[in-house]
C-alpha atoms as a PDB file:
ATOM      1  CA  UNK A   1      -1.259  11.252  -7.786  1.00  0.00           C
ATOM      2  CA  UNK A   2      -2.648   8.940 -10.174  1.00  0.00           C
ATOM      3  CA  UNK A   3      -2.879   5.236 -10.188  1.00  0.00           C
ATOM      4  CA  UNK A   4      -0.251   5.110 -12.678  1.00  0.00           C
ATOM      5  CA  UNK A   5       2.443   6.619 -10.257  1.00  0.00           C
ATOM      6  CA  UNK A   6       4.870   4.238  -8.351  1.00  0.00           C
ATOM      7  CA  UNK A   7       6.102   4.705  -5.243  1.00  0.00           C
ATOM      8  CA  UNK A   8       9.221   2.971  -3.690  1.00  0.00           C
ATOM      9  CA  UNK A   9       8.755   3.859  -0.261  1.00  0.00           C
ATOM     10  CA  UNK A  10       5.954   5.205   1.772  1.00  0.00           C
ATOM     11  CA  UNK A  11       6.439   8.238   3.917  1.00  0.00           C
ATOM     12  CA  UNK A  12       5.271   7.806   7.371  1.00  0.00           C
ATOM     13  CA  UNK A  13       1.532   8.951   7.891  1.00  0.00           C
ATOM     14  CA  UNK A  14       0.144  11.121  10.484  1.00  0.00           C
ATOM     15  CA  UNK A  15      -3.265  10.831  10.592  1.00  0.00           C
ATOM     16  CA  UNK A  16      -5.627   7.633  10.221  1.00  0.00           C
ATOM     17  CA  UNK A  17      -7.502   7.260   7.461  1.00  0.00           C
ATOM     18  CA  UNK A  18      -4.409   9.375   5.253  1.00  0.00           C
ATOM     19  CA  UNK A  19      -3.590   6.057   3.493  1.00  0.00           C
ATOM     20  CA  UNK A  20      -4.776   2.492   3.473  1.00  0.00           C
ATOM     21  CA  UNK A  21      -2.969  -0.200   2.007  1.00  0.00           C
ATOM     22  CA  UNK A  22      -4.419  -2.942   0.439  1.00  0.00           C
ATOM     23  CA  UNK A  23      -3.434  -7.089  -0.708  1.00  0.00           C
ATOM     24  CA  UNK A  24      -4.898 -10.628  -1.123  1.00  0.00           C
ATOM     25  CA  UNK A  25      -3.624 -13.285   0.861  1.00  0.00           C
ATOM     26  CA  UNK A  26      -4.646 -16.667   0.333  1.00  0.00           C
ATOM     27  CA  UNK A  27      -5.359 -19.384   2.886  1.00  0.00           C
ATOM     28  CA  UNK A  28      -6.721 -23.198   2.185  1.00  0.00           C
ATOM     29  CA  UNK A  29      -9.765 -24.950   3.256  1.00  0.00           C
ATOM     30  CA  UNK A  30      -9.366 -28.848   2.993  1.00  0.00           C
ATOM     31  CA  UNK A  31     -11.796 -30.105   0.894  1.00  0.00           C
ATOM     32  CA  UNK A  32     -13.097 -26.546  -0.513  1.00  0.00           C
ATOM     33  CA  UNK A  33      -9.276 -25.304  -1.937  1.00  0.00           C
ATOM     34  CA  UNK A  34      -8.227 -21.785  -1.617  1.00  0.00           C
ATOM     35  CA  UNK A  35      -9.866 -18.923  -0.609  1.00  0.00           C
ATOM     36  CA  UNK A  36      -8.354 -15.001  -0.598  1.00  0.00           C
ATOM     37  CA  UNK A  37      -8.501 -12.789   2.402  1.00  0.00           C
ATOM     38  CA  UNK A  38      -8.546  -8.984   0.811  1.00  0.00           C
ATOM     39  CA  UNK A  39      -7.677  -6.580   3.850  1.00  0.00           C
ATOM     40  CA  UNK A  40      -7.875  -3.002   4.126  1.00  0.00           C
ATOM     41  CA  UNK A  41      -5.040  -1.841   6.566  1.00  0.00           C
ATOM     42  CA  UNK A  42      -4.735   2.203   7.785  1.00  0.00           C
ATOM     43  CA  UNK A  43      -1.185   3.174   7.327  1.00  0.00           C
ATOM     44  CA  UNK A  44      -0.508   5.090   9.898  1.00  0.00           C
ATOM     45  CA  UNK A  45      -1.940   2.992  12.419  1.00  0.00           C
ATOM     46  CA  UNK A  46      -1.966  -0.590  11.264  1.00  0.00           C
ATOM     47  CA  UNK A  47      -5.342  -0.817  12.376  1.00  0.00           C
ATOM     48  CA  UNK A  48      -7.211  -3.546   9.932  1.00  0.00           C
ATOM     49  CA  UNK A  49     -10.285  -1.104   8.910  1.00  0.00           C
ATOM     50  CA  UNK A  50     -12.216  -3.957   6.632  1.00  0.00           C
ATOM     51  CA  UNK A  51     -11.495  -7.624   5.327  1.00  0.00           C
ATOM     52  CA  UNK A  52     -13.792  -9.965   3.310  1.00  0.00           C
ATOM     53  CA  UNK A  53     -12.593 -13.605   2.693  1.00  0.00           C
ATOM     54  CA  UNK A  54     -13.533 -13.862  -0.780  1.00  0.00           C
ATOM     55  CA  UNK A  55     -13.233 -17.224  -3.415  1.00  0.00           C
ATOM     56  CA  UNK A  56     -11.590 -14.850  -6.260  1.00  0.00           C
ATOM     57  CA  UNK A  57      -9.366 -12.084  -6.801  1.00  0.00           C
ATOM     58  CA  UNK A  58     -11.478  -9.847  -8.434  1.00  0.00           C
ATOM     59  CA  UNK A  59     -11.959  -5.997  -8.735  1.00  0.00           C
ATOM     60  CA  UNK A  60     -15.436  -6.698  -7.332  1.00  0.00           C
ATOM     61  CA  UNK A  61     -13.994  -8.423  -4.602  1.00  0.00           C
ATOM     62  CA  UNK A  62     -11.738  -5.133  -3.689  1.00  0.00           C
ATOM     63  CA  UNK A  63     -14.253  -2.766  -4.406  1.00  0.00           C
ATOM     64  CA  UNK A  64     -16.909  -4.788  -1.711  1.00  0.00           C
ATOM     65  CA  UNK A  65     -14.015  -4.715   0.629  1.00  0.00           C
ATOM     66  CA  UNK A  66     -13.539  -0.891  -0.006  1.00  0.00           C
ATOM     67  CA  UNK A  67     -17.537  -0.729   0.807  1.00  0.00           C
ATOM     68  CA  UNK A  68     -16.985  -2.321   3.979  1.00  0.00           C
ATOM     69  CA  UNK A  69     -13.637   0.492   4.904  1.00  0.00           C
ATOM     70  CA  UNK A  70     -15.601   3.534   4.582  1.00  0.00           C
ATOM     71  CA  UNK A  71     -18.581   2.020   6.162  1.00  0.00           C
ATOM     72  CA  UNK A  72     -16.403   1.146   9.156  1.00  0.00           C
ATOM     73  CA  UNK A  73     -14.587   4.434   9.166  1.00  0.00           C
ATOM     74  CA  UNK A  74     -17.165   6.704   8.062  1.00  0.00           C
ATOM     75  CA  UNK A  75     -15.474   8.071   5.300  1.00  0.00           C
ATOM     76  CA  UNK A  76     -18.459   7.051   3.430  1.00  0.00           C
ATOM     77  CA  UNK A  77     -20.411  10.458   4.498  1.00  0.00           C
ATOM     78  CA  UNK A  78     -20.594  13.739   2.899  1.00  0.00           C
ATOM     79  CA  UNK A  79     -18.858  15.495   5.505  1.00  0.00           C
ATOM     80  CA  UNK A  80     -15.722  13.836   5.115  1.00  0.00           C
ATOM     81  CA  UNK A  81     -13.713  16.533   2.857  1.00  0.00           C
ATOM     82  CA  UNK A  82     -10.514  14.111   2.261  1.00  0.00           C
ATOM     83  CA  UNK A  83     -10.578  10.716   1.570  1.00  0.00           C
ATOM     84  CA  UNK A  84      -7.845   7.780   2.215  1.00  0.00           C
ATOM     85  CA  UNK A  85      -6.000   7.459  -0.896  1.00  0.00           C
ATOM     86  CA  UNK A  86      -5.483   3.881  -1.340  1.00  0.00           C
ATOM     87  CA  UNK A  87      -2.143   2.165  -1.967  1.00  0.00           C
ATOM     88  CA  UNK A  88      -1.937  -1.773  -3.904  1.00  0.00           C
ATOM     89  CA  UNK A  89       0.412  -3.592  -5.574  1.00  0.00           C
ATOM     90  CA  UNK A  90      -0.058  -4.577  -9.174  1.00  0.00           C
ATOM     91  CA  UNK A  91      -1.951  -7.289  -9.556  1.00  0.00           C
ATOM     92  CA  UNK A  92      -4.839  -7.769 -12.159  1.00  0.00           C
ATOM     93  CA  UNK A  93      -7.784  -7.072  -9.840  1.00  0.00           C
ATOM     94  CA  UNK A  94      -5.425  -3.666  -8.898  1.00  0.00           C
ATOM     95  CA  UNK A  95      -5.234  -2.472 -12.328  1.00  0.00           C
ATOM     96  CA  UNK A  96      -8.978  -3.255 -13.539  1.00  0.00           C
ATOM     97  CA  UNK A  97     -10.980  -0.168 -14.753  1.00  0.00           C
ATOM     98  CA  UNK A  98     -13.716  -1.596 -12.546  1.00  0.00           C
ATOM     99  CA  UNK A  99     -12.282  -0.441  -9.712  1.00  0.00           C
ATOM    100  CA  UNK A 100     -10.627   2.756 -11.316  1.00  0.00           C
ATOM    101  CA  UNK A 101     -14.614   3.163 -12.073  1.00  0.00           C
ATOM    102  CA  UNK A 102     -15.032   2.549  -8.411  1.00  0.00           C
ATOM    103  CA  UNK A 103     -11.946   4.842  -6.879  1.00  0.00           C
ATOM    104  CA  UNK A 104     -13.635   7.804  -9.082  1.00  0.00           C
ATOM    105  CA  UNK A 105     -16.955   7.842  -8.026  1.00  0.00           C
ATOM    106  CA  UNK A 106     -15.484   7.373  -4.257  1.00  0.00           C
ATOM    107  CA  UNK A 107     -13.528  10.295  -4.497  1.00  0.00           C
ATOM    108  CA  UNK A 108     -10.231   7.852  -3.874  1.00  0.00           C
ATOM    109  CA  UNK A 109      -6.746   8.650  -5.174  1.00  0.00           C
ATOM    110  CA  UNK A 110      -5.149   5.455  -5.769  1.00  0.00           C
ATOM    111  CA  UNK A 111      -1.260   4.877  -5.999  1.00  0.00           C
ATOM    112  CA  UNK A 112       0.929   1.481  -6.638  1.00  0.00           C
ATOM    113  CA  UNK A 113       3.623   0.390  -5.270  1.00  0.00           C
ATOM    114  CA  UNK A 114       6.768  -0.435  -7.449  1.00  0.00           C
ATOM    115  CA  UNK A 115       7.481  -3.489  -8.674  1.00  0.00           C
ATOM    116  CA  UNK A 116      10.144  -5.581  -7.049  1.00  0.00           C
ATOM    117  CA  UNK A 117       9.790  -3.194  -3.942  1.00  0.00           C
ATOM    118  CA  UNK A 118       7.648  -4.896  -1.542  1.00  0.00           C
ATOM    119  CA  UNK A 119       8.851  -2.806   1.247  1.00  0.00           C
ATOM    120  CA  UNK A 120       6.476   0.216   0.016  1.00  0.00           C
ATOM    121  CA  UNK A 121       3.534  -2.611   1.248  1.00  0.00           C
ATOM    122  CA  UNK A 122       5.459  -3.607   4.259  1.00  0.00           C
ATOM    123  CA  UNK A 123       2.860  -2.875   6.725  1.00  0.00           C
ATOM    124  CA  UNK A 124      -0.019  -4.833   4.929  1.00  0.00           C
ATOM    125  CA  UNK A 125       2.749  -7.749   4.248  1.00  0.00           C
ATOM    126  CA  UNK A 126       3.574  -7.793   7.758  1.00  0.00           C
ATOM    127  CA  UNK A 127       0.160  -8.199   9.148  1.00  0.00           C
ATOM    128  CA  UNK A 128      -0.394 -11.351   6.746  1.00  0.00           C
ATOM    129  CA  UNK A 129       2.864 -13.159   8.284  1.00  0.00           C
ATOM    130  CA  UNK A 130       1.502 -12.349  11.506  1.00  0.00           C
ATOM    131  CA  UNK A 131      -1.852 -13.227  10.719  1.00  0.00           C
ATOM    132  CA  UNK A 132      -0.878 -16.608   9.216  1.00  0.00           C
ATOM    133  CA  UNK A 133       1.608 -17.239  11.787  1.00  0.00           C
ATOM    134  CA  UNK A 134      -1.567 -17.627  14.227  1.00  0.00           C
ATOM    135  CA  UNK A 135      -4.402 -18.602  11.974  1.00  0.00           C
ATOM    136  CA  UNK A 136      -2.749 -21.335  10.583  1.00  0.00           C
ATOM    137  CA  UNK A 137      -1.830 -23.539  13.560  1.00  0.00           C
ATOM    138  CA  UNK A 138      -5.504 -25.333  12.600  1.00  0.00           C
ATOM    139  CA  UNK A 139      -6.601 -26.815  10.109  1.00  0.00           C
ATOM    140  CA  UNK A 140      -9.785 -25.484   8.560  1.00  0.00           C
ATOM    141  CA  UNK A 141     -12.350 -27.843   6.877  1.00  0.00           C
ATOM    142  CA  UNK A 142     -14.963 -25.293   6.211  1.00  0.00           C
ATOM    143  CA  UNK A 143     -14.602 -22.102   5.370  1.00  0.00           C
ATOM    144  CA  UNK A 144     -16.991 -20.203   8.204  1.00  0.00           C
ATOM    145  CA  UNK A 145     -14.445 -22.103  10.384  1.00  0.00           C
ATOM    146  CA  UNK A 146     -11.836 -19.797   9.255  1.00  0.00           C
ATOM    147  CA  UNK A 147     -13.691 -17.080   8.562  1.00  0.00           C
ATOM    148  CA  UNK A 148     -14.266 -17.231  12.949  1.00  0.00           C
ATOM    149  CA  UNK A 149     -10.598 -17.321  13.173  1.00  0.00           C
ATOM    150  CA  UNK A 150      -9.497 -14.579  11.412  1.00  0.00           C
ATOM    151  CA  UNK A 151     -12.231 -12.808  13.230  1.00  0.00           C
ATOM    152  CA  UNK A 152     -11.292 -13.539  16.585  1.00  0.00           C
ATOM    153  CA  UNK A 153      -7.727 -12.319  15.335  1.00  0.00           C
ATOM    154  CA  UNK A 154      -8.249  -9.001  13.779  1.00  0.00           C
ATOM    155  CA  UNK A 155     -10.350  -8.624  17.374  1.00  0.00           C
ATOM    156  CA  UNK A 156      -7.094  -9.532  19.074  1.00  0.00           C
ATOM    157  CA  UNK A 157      -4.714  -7.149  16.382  1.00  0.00           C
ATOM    158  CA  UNK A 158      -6.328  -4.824  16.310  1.00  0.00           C
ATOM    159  CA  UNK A 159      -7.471  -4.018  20.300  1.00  0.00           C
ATOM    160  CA  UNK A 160      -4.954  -6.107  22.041  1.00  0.00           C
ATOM    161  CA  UNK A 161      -1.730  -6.480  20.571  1.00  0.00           C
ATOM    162  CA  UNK A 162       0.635  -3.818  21.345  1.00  0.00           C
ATOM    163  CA  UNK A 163       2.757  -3.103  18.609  1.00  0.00           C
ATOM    164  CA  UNK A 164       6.807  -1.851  19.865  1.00  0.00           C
ATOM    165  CA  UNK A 165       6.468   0.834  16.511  1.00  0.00           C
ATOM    166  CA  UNK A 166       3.291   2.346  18.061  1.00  0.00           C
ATOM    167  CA  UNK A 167       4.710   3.200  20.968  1.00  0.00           C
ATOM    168  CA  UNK A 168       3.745  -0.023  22.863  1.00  0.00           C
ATOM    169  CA  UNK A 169       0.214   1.011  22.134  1.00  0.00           C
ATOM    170  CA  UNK A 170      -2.398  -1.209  20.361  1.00  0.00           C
ATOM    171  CA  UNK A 171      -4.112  -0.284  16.516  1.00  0.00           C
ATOM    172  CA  UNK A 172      -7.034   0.683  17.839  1.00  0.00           C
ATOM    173  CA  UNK A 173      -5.322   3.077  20.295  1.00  0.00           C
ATOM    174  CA  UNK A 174      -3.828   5.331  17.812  1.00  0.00           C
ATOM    175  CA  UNK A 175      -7.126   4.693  14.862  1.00  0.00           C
ATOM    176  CA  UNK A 176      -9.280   6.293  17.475  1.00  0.00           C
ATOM    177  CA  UNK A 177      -6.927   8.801  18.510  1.00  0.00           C
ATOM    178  CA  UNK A 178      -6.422   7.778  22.884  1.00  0.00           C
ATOM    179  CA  UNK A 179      -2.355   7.148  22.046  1.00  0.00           C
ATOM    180  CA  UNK A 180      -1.352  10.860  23.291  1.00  0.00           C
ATOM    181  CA  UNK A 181      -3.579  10.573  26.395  1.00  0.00           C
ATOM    182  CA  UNK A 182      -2.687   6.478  27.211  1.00  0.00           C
ATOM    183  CA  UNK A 183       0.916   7.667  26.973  1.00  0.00           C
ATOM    184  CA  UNK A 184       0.695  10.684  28.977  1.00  0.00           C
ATOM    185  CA  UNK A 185      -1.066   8.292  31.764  1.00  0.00           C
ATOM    186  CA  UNK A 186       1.813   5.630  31.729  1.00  0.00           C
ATOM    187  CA  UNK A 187       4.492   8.544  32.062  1.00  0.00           C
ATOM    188  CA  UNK A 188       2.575  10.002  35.027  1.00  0.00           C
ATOM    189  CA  UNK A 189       2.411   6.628  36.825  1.00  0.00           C
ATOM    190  CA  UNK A 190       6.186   6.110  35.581  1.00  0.00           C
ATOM    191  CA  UNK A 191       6.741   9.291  38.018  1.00  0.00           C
ATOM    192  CA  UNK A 192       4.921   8.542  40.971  1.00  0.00           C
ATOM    193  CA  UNK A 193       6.175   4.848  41.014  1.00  0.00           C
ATOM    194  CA  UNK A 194       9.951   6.653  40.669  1.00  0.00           C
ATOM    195  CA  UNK A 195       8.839   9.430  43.758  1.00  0.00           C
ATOM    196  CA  UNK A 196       7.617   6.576  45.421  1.00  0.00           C
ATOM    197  CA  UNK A 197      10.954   4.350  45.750  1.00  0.00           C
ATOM    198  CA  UNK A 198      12.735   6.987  46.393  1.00  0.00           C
ATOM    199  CA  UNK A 199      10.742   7.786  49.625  1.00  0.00           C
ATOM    200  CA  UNK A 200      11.002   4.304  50.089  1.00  0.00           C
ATOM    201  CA  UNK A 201      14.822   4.248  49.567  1.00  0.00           C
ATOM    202  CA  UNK A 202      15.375   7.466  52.065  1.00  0.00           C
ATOM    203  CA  UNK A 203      13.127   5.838  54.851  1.00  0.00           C
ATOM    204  CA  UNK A 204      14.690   2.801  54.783  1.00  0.00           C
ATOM    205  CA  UNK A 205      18.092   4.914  54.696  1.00  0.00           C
ATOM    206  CA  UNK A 206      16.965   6.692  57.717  1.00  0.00           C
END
């Protein structure tokens, strides 16, 4: 599929590293203005693969966030026969030949999202309202200040925060493929804590 395909709605993925999707966000630093957070999120997952706070919106500044994604995943080596295909809205830096240039040379399908449809992005739209909605309780005066925070976050997201559409199971979980074997677990204890009250229950009935 080409770049200049639409797509509505996104089937759900089942694999990491199928799909990322990708957006600028943009968060203020008082005395420095605005700065852009470009994110690389895996679909199927949610697991935040790559950011890079970044002072523009450029191509260049997806395309070093890209870098960063298959460094991080290692779908940057030769052995890796499929690579994500990436999905963005269509914003200038989106639609640049820069990073078509890029996305070619990568081996990267790239598809956008329709306009007036954010829910094909609602993943990567998502994370930013959760993001923000803990980010932004401080104020940030310089930007390595908030470069810590969102950090610290993506730390949290992506390792610690159980997500109810995962399964109660965290990004990182289901990225690195321990979901089947952390669920199997819980549903084992689930039936020895059930055997176990009901020994209780017919003792105590005794």
């Amino acid at each position: 599929m080409h770049a200049t395909n639409e797509l509505r709605f996104v089937r759900e993925r089942t694999r990491p590293n199928e799909l990322w999707q990708t957006d600028f966000t943009y968060l203020k630093v008082i005395g420095w203005g605005w700065y852009y957070l470009s994110t690389i999120l895996d679909d199927h997952s949610r697991y935040i693969v790559a950011w890079k706070l970044c002072t523009t919106m450029k191509a260049e500044d997806v395309t070093n966030t890209l870098e960063l994604a298959l460094e991080a995943s290692g779908c940057d080596r030769a052995t890796v026969v499929h690579k994500p295909r990436l999905l963005s809205d269509n914003g200038s830096s989106y639609v640049a030949g820069d990073l078509a240039d890029f996305l070619d040379d990568k081996g990267m399908e790239h598809v956008r999202g329709a306009p007036h449809h954010p829910q094909t992005q609602g993943k990567i739209e998502r994370w930013h309202q959760t993001m923000k909605n803990r980010v932004l309780l401080e104020n940030y005066y310089m930007p390595g200040d908030l470069e810590r925070q969102i950090e610290a976050f993506v730390e949290h997201y992506n390792n610690h925060r159980y997500h109810e559409s995962l399964g109660n199971l965290t990004p990182a979980d289901v990225y690195h493929g321990r979901g089947a074997q952390i669920l199997s677990m819980r549903e084992e204890i689930k039936k020895q804590t059930i055997r176990k009250r009901r020994l209780q229950h017919d003792s105590a009935a005794a």
